[in-house]
C-alpha atoms as a PDB file:
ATOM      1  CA  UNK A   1       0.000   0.000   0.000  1.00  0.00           C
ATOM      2  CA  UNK A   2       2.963   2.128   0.453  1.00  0.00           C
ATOM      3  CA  UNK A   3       6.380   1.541  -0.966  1.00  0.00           C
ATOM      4  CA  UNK A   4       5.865  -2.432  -0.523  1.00  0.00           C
ATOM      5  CA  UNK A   5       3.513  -5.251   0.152  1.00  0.00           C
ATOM      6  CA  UNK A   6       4.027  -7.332   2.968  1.00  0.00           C
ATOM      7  CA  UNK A   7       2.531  -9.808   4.887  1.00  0.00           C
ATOM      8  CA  UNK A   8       2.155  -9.496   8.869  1.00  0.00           C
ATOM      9  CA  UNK A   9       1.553 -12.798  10.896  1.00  0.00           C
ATOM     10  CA  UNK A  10      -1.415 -12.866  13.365  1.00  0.00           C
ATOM     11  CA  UNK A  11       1.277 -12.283  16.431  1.00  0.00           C
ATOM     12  CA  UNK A  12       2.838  -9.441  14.553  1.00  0.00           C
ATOM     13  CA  UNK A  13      -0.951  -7.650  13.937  1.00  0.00           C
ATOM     14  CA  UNK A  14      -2.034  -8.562  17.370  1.00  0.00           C
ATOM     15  CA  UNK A  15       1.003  -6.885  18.795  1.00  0.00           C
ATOM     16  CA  UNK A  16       1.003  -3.591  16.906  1.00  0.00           C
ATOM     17  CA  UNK A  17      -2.718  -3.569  17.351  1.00  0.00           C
ATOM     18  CA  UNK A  18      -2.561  -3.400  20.992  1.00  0.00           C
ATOM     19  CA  UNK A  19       0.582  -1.105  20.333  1.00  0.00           C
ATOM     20  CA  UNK A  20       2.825  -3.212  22.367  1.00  0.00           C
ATOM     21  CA  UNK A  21       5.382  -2.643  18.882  1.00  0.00           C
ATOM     22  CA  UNK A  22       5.686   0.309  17.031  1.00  0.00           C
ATOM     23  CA  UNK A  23       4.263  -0.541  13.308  1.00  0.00           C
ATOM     24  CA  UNK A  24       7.378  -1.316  11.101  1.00  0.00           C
ATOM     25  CA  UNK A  25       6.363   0.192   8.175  1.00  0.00           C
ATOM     26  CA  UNK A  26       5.065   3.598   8.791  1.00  0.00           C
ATOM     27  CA  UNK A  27       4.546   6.216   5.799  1.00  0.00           C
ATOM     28  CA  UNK A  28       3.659   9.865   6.656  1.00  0.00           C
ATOM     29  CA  UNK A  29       3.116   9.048  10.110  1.00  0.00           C
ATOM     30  CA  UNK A  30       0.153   6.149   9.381  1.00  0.00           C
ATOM     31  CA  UNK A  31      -0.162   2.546   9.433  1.00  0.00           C
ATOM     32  CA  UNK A  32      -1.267   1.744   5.983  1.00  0.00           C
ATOM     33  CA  UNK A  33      -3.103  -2.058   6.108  1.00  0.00           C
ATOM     34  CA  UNK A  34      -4.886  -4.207   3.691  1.00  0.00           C
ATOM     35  CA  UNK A  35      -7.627  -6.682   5.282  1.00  0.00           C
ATOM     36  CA  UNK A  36      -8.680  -9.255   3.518  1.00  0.00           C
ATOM     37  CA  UNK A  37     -11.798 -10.631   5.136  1.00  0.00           C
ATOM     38  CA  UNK A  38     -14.339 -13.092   3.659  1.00  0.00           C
ATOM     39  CA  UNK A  39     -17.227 -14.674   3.951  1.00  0.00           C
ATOM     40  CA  UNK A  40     -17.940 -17.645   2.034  1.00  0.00           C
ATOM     41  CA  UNK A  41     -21.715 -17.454   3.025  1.00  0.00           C
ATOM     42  CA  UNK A  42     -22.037 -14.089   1.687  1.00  0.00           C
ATOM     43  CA  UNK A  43     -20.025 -13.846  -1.857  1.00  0.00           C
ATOM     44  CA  UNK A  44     -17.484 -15.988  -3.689  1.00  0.00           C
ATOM     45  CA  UNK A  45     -14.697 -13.350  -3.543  1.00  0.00           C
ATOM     46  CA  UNK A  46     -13.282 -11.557  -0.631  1.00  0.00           C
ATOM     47  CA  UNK A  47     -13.855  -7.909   0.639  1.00  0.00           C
ATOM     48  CA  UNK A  48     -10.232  -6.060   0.902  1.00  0.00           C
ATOM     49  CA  UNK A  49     -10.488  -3.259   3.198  1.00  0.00           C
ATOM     50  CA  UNK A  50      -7.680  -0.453   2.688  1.00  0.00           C
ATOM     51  CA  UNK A  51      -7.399   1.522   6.216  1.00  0.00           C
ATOM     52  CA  UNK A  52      -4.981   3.919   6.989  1.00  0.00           C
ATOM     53  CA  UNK A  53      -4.521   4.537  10.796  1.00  0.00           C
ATOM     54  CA  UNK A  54      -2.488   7.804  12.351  1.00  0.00           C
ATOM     55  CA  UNK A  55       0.526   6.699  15.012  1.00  0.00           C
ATOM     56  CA  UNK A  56       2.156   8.404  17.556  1.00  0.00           C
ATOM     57  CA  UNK A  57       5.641   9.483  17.642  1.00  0.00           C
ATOM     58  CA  UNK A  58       6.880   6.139  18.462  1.00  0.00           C
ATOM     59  CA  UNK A  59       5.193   4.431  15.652  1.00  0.00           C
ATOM     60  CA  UNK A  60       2.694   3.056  17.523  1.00  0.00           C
ATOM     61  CA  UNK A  61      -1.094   2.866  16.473  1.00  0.00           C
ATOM     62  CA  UNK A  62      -3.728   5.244  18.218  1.00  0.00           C
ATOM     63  CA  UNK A  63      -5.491   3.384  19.903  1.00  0.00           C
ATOM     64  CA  UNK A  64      -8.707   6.141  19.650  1.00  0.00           C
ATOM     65  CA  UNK A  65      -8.627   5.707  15.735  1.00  0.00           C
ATOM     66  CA  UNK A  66      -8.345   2.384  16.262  1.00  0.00           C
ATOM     67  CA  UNK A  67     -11.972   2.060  18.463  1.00  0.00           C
ATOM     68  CA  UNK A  68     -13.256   4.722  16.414  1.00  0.00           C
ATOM     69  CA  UNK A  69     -13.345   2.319  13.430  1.00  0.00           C
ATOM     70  CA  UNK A  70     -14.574  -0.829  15.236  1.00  0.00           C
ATOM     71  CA  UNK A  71     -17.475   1.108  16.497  1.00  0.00           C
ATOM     72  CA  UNK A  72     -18.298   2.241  13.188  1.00  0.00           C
ATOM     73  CA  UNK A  73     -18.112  -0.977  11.366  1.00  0.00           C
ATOM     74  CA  UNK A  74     -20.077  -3.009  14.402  1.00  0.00           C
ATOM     75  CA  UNK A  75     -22.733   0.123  14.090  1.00  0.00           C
ATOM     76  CA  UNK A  76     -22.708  -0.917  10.528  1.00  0.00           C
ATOM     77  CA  UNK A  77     -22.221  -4.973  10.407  1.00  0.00           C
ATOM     78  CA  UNK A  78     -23.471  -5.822  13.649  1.00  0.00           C
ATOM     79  CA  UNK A  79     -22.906  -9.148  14.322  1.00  0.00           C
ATOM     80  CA  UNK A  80     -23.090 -10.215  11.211  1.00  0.00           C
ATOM     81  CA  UNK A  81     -19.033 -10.128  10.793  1.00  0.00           C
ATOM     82  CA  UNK A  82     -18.065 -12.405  13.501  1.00  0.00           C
ATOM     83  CA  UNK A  83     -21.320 -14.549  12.913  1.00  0.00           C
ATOM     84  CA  UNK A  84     -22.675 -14.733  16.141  1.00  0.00           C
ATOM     85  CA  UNK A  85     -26.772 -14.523  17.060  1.00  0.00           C
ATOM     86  CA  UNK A  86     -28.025 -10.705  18.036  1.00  0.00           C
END
């Protein structure tokens, strides 16, 4: 998304989401991600989701932004993301 593509593992994502590590590729100050999420139930192809999150000034993710943009896709998805019953 920015001057390469590559791949974090789940204990990489999980750590620089709960900004335990700074993010190790940081362009003007933002993480710059590519989700790919899908749902076989829903369509054949996946959804990639292209966020761009502001970090602090140790290259760590803000965590505000961060909640800011769960809340708005569970406001928007509900449950229907993770699959569970409402």
């Amino acid at each position: 998304i920015g001057r390469h593509i590559t791949k974090l593992d789940k204990q990489q994502f999980l750590a620089i989401e709960q900004a335990q590590v700074p993010y190790p590729y940081p362009l003007a100050g933002h993480a710059w991600l590519a989700i790919q999420f899908w749902d076989t139930k829903a369509s054949k192809e996946p959804y990639v989701w292209f966020l761009k999150f502001p970090l602090d000034e140790q290259s760590k993710l803000v965590s505000a932004s961060r909640d800011h943009f769960a809340d708005m896709v569970i406001q928007a998805l509900g449950t229907e993301i993770t699959g569970e019953k409402a």
